[in-house]
N, C-alpha and C. Protein backbone atom coordinates (compact mmCIF):
# COMPACT_ATOMS: atom_id res chain seq x y z
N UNK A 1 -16.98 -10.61 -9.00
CA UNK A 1 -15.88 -10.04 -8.25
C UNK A 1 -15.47 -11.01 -7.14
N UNK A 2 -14.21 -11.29 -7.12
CA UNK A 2 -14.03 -12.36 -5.83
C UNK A 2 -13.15 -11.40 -4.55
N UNK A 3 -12.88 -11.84 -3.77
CA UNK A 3 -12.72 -11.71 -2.19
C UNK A 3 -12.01 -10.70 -2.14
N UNK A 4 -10.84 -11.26 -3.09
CA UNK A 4 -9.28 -10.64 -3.43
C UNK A 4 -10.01 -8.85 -3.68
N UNK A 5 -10.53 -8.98 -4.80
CA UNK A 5 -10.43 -7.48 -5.59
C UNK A 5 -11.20 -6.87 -4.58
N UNK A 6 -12.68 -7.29 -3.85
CA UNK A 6 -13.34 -6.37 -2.71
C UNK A 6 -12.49 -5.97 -1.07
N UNK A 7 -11.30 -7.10 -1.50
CA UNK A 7 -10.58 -6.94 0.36
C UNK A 7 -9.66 -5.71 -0.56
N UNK A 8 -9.24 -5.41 -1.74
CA UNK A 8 -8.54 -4.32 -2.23
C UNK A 8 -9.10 -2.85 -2.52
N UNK A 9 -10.60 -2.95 -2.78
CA UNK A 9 -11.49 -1.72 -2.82
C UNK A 9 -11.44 -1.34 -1.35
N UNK A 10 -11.41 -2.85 -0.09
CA UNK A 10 -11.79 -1.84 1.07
C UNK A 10 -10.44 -0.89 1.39
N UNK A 11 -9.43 -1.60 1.11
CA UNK A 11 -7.90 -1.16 0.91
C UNK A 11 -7.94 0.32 0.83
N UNK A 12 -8.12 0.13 -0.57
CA UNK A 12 -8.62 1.83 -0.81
C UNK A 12 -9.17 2.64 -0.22
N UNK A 13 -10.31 2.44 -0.22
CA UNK A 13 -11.56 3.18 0.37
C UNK A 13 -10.87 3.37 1.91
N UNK A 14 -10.14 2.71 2.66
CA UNK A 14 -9.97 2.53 3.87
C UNK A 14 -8.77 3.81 3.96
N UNK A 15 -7.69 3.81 3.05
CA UNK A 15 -6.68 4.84 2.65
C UNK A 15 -7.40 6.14 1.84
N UNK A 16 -8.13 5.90 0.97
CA UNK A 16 -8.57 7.56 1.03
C UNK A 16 -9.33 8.37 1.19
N UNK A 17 -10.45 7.27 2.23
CA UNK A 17 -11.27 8.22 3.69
C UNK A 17 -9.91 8.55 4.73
N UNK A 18 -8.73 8.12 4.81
CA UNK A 18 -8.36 8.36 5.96
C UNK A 18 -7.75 9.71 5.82
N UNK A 19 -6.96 9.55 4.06
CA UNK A 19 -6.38 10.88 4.15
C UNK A 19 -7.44 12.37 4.32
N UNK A 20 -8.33 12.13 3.45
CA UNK A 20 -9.51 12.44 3.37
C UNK A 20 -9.84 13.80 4.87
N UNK A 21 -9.72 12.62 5.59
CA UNK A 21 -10.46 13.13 6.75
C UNK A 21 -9.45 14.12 7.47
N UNK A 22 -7.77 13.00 6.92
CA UNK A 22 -6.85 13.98 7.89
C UNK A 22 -6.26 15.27 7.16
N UNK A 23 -6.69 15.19 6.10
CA UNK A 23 -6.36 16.93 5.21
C UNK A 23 -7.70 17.48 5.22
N UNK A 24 -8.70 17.51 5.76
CA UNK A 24 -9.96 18.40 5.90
C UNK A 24 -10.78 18.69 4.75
N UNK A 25 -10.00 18.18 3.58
CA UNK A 25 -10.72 18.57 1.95
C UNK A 25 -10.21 17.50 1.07
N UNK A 26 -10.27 17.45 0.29
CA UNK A 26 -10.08 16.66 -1.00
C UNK A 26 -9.00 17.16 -1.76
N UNK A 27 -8.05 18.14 -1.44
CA UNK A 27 -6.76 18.64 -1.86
C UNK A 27 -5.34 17.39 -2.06
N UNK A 28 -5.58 16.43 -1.76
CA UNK A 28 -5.01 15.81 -1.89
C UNK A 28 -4.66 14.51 -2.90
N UNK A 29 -6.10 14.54 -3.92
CA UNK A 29 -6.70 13.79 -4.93
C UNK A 29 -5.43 13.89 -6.01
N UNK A 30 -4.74 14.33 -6.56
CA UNK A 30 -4.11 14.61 -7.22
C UNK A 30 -2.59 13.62 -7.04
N UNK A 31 -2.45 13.43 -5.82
CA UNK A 31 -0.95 12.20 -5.49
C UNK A 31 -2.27 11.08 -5.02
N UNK A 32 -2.83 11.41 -4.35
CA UNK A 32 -3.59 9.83 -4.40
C UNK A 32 -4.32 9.27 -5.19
N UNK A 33 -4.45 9.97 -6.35
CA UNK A 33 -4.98 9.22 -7.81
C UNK A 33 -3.43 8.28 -8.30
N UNK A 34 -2.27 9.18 -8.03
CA UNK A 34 -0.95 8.41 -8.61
C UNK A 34 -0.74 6.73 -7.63
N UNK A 35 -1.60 7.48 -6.07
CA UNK A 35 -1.01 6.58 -5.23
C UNK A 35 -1.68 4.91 -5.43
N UNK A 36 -3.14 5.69 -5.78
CA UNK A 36 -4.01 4.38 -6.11
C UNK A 36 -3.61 3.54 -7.44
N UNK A 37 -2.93 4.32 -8.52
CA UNK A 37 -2.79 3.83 -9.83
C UNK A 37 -1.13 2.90 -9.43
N UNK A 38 -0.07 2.79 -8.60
CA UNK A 38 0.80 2.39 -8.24
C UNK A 38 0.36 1.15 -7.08
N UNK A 39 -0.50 1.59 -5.96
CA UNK A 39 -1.42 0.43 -4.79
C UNK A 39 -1.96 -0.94 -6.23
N UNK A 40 -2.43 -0.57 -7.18
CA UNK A 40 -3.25 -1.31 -8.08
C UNK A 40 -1.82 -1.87 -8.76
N UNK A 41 -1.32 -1.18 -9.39
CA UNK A 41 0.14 -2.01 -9.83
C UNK A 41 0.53 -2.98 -9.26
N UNK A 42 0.97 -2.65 -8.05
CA UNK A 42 1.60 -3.41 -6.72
C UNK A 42 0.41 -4.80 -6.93
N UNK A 43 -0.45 -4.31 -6.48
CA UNK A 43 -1.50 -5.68 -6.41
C UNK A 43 -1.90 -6.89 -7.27
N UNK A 44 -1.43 -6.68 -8.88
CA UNK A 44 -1.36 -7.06 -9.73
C UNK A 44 0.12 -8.08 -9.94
N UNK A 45 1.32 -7.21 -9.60
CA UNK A 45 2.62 -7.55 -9.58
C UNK A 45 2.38 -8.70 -8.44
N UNK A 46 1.91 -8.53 -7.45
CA UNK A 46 2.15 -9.56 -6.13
C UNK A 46 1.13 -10.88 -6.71
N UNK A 47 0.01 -10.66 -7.09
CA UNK A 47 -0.62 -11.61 -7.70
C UNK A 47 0.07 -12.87 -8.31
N UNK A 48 1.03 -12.43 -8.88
CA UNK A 48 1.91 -12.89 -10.02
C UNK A 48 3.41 -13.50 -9.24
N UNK A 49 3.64 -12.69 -8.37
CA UNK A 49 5.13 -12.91 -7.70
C UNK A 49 5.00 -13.55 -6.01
N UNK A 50 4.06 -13.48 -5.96
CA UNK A 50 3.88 -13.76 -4.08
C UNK A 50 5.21 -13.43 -3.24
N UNK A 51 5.28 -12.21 -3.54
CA UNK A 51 6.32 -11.60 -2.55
C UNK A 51 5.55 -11.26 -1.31
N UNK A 52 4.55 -10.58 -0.90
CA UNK A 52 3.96 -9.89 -0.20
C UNK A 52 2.63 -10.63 0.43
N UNK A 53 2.45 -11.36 1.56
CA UNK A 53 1.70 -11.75 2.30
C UNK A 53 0.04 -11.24 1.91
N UNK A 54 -0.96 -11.69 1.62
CA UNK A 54 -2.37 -11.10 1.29
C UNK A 54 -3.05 -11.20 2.78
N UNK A 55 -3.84 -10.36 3.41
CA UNK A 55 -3.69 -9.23 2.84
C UNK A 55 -3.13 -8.16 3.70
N UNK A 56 -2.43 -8.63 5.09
CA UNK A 56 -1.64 -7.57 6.11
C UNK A 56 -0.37 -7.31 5.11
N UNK A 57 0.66 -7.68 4.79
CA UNK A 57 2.30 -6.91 4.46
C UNK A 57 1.37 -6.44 3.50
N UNK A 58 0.65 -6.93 2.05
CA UNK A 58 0.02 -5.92 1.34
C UNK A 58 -0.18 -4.36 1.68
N UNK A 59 -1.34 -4.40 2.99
CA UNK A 59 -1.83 -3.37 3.36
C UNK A 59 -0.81 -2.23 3.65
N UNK A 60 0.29 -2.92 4.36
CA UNK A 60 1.29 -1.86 4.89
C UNK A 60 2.08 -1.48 4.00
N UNK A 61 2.17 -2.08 2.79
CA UNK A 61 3.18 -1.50 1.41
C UNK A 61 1.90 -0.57 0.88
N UNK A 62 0.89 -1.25 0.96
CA UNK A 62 0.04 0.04 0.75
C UNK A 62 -0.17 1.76 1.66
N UNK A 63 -0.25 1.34 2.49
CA UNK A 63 0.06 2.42 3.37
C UNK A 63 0.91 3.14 3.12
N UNK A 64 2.13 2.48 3.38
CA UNK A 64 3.48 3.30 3.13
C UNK A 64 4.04 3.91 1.60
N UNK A 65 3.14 3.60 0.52
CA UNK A 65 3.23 3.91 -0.71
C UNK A 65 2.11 5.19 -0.95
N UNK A 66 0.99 4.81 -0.04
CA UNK A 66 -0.10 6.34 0.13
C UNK A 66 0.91 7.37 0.78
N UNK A 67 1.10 7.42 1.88
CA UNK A 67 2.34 8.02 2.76
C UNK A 67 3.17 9.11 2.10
N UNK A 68 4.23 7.95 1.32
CA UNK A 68 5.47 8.60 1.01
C UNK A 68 5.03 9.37 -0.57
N UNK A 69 3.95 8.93 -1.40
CA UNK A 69 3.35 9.92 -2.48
C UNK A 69 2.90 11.11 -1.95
N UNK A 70 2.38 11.10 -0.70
CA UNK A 70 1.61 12.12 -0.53
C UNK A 70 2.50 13.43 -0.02
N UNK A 71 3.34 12.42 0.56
CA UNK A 71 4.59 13.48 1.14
C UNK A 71 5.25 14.12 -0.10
N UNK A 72 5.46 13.62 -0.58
CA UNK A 72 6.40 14.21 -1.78
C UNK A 72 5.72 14.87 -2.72
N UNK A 73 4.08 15.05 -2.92
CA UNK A 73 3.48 15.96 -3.03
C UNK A 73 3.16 17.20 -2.32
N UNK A 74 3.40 17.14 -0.65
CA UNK A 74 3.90 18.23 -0.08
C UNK A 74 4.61 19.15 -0.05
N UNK A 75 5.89 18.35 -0.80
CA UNK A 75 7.04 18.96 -0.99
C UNK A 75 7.63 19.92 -1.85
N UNK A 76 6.90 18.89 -2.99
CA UNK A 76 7.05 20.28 -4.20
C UNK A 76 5.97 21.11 -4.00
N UNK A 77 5.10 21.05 -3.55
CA UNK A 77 3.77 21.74 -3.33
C UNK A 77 4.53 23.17 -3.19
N UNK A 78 4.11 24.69 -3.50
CA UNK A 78 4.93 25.82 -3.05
C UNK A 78 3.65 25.95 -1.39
N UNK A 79 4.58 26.54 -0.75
CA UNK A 79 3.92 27.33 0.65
C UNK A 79 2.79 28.46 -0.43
N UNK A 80 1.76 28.54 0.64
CA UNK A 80 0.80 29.68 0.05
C UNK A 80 1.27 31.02 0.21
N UNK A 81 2.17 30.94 1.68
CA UNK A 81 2.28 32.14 1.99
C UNK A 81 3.64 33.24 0.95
């Protein structure tokens, strides 16, 4: 395994302890399985294209791609009440 793929596990790991912690449960596994399978796309695509700085602008397209999945899993989500 070289540098690249472990500075991308911490990537992860770093994004879904955070959501993790900030939704109180694991309810959220369901857009961040999509979010991680799209973060891994992305990472693959940039490999190839060097659009995206390794590994800060990465991180923050990562971020903002955890983010805006998760939101939009909110959305359709129905209210409980």
């Amino acid at each position: 395994m070289n540098r690249s793929n472990v500075t991308l596990l911490f990537i992860l790991a770093l994004l879904l302890g955070s959501c993790t912690v900030m939704a109180g449960d694991a309810s959220h596994w369901p857009a961040s399985l999509i979010a991680v399978i799209v973060i891994v796309s992305l990472k693959l695509w940039n490999d190839r294209a060097k659009l995206l700085a390794w590994p800060m602008e990465f991180l923050l397209a990562a971020g903002v791609s955890m983010i805006v999945i998760n939101l939009a899993r909110l959305y359709v989500t129905p209210l409980p009440y």
